[in-house]
N, C-alpha and C. Protein backbone atom coordinates (compact mmCIF):
# COMPACT_ATOMS: atom_id res chain seq x y z
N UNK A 1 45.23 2.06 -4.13
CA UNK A 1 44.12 2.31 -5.04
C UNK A 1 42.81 1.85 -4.42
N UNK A 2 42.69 0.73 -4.10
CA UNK A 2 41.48 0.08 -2.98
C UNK A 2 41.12 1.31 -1.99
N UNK A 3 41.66 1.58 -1.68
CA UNK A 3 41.66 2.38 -0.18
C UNK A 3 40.97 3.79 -1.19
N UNK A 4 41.58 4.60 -1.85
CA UNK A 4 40.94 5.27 -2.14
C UNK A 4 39.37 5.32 -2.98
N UNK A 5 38.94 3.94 -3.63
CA UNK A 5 37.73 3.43 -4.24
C UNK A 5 36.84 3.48 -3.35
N UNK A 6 37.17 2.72 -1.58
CA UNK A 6 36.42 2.17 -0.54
C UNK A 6 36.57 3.86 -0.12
N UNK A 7 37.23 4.56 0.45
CA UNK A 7 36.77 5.85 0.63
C UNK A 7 35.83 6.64 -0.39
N UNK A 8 35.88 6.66 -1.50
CA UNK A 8 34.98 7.68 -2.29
C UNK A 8 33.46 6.89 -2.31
N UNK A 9 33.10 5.09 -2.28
CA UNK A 9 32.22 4.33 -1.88
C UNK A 9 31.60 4.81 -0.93
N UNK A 10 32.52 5.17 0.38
CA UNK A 10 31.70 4.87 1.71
C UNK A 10 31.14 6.26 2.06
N UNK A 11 31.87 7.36 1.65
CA UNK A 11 31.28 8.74 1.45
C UNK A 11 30.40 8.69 0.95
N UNK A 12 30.17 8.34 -0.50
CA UNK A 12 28.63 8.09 -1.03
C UNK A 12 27.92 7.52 -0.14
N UNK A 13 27.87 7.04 0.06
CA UNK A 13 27.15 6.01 1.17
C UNK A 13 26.77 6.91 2.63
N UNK A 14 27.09 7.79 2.85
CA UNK A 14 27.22 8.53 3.43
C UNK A 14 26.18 9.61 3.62
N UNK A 15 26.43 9.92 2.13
CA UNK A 15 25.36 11.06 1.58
C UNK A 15 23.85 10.31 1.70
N UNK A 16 23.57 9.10 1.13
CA UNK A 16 22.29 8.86 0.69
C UNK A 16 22.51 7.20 0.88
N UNK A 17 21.87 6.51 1.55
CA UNK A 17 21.21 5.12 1.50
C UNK A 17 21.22 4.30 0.37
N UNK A 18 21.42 3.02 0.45
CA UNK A 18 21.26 2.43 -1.06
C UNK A 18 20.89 1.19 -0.81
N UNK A 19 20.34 0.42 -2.08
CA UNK A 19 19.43 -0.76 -1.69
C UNK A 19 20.76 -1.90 -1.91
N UNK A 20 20.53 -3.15 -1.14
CA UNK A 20 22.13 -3.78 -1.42
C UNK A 20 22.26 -4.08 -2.66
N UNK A 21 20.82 -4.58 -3.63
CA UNK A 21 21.26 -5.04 -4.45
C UNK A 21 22.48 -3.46 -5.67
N UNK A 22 21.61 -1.98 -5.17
CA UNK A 22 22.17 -1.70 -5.88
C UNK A 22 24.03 -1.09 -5.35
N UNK A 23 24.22 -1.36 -3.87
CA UNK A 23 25.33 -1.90 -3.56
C UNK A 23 26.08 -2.77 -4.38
N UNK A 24 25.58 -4.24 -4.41
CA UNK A 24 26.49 -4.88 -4.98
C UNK A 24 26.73 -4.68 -6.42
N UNK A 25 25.50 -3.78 -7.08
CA UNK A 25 25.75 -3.53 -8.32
C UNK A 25 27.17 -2.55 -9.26
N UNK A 26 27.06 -1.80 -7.95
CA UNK A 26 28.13 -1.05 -7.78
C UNK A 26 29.77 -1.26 -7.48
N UNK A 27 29.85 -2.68 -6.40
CA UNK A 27 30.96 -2.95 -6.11
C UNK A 27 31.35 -3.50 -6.92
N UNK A 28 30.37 -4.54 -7.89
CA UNK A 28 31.28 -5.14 -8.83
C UNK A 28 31.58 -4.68 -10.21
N UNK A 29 30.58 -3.04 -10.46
CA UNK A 29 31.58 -2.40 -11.49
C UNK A 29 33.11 -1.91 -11.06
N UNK A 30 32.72 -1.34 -9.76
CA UNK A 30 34.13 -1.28 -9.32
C UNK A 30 35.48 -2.33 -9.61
N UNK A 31 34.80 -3.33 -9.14
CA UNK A 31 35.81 -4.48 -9.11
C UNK A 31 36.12 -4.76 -10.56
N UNK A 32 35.23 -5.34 -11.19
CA UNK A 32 36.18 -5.22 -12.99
C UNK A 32 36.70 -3.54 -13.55
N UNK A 33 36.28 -2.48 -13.19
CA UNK A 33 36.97 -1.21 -13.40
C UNK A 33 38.38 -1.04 -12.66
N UNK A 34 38.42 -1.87 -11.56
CA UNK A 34 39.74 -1.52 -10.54
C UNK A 34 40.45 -3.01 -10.98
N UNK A 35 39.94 -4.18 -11.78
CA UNK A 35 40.80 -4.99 -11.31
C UNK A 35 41.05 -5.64 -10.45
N UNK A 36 39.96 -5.72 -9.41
CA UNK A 36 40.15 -6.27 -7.29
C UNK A 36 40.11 -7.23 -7.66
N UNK A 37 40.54 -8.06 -6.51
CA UNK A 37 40.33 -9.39 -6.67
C UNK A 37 39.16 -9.97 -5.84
N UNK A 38 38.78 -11.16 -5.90
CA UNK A 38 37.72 -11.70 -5.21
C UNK A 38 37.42 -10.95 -3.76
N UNK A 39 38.60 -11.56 -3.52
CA UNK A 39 38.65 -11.13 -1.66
C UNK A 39 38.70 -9.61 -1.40
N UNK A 40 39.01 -8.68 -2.16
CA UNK A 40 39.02 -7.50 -2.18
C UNK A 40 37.62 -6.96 -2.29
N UNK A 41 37.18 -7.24 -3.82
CA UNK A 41 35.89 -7.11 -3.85
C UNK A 41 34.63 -7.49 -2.79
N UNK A 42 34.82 -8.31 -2.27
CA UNK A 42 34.12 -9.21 -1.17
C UNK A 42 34.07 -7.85 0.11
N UNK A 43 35.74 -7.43 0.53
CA UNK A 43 35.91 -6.73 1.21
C UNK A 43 35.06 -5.76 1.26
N UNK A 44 35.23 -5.00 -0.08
CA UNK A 44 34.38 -4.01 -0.43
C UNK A 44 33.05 -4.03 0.16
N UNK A 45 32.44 -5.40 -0.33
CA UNK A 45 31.06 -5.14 -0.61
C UNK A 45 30.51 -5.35 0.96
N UNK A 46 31.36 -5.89 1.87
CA UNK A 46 31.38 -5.64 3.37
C UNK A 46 30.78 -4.46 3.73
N UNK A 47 32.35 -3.96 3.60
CA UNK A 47 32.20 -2.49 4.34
C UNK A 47 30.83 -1.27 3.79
N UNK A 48 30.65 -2.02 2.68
CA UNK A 48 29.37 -0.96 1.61
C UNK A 48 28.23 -1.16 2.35
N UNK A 49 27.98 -2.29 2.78
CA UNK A 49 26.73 -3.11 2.88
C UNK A 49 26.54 -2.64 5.10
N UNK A 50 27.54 -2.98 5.52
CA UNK A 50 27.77 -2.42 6.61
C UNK A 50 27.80 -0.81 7.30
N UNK A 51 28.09 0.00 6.21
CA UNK A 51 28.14 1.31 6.34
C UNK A 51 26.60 1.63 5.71
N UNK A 52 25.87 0.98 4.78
CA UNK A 52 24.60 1.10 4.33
C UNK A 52 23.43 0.96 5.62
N UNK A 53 24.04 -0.15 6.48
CA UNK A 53 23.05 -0.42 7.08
C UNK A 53 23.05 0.59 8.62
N UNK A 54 24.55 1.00 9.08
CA UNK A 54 24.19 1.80 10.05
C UNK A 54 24.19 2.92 9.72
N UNK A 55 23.69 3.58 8.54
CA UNK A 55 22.96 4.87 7.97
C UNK A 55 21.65 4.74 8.22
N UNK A 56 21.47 3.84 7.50
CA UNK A 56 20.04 3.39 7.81
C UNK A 56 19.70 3.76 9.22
N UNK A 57 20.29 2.63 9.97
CA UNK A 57 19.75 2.54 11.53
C UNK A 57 19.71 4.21 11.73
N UNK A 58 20.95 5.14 11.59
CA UNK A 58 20.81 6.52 12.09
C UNK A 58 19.66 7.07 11.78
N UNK A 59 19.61 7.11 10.19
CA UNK A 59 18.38 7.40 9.90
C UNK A 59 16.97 7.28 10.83
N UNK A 60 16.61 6.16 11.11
CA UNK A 60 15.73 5.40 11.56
C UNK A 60 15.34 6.26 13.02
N UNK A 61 16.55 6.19 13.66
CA UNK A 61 16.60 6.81 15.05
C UNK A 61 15.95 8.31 14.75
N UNK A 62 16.00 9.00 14.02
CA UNK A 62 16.74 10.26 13.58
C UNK A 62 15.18 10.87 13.71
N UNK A 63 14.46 10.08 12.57
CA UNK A 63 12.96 9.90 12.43
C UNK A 63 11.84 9.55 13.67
N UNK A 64 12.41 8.43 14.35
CA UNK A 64 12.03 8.47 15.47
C UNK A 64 11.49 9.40 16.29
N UNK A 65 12.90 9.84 16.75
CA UNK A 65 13.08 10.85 17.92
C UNK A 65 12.03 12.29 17.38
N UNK A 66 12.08 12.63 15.95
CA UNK A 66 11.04 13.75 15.35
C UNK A 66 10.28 13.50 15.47
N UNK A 67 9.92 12.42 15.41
CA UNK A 67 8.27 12.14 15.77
C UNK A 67 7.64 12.17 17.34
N UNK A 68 8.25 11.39 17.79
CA UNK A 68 8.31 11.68 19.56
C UNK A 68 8.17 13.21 19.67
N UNK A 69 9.51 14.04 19.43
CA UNK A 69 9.32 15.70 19.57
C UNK A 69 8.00 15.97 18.87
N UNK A 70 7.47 15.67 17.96
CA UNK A 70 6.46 16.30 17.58
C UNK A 70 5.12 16.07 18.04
N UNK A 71 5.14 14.67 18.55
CA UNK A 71 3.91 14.01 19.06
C UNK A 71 4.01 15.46 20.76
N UNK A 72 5.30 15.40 21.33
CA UNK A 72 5.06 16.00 22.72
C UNK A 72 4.53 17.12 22.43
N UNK A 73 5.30 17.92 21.34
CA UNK A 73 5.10 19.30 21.30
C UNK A 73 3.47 19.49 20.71
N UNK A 74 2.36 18.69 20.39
CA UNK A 74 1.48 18.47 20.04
C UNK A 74 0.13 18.22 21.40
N UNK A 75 1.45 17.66 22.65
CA UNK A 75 0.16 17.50 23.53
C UNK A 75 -0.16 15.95 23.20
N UNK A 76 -0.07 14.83 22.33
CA UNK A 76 -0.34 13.34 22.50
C UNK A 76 0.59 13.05 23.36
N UNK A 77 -0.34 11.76 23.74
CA UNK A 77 0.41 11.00 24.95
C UNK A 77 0.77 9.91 24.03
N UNK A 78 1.47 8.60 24.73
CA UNK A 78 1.89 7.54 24.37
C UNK A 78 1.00 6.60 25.11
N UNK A 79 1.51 5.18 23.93
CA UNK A 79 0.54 4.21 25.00
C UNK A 79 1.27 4.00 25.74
N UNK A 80 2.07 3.85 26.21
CA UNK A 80 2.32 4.00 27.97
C UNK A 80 1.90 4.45 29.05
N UNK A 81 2.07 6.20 28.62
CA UNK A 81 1.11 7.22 29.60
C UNK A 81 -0.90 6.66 29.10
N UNK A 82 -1.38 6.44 27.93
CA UNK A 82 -2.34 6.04 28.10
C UNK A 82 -2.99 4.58 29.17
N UNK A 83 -1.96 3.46 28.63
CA UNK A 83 -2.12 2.41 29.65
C UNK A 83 -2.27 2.86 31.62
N UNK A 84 -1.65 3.83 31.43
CA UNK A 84 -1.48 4.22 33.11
C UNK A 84 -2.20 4.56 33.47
N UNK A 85 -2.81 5.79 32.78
CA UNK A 85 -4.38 6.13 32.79
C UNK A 85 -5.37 5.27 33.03
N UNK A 86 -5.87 4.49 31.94
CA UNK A 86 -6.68 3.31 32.03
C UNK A 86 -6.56 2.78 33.42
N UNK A 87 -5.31 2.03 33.77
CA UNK A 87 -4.67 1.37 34.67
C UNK A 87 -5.17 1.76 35.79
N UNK A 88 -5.25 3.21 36.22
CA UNK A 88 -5.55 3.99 37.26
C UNK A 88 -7.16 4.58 37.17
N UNK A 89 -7.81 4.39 36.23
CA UNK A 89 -9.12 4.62 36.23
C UNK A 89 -9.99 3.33 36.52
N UNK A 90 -9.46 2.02 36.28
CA UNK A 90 -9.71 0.92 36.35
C UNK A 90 -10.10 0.68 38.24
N UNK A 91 -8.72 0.88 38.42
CA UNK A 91 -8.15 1.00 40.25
C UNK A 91 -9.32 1.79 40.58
N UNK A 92 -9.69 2.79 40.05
CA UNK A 92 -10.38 3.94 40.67
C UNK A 92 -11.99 3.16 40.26
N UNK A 93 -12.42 2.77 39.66
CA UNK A 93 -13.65 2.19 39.44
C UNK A 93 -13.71 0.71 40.19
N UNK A 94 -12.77 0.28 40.77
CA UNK A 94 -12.70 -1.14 41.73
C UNK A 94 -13.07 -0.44 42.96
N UNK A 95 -12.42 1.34 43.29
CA UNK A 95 -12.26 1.54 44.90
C UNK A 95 -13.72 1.85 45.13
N UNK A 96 -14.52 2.73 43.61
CA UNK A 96 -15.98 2.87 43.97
C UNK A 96 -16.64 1.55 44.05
N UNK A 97 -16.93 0.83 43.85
CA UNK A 97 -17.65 -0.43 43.53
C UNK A 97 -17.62 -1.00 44.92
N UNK A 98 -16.13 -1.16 45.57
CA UNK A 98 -16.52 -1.31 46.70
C UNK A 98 -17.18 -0.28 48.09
N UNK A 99 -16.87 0.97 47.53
CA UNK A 99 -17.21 1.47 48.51
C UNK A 99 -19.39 1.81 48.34
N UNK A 100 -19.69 1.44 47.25
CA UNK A 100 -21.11 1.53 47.04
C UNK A 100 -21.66 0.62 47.82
């Protein structure tokens, strides 16, 4: 019975993100609806809270990386490629200075 609660949980979880508190709000209707016991429930709210958070992270990445594609496909640079620039215009305004 657990096993099938923590599967139909972690699928949800799956679909859409959730805040822990309303995680734990959830595990412990479960737990007086199922009867779990402490350590079960506990279990639960593990794997909820753990599967919540590397959704998240995917998420996170997911967003990322669109933005990057969109910044390139846009033509912006990064501050990286900007720092280099600078970096190298800097160099280039030291080589005139001395050569004046």
């Amino acid at each position: 019975m657990l096993e099938i609660v923590e599967k139909t949980l972690l699928t949800a979880i799956g679909a859409a993100s959730m805040t822990q508190q309303k995680a734990e709000e959830m595990v412990a209707d479960l737990k007086e609806r199922f009867n779990l016991t402490e350590e079960e429930g506990r279990r639960l709210k593990d794997k909820v809270k753990n599967a919540a958070s590397e959704r998240r992270k995917q998420m996170q990445e997911e967003a990322a990386k669109e933005v990057r594609d969109a910044a390139e496909r846009m033509g912006l640079v990064t501050k990286t490629e900007m720092k280099k620039l600078e970096d190298r215009i800097a160099a280039l305004e030291q080589c005139c200075k001395k050569d004046a």
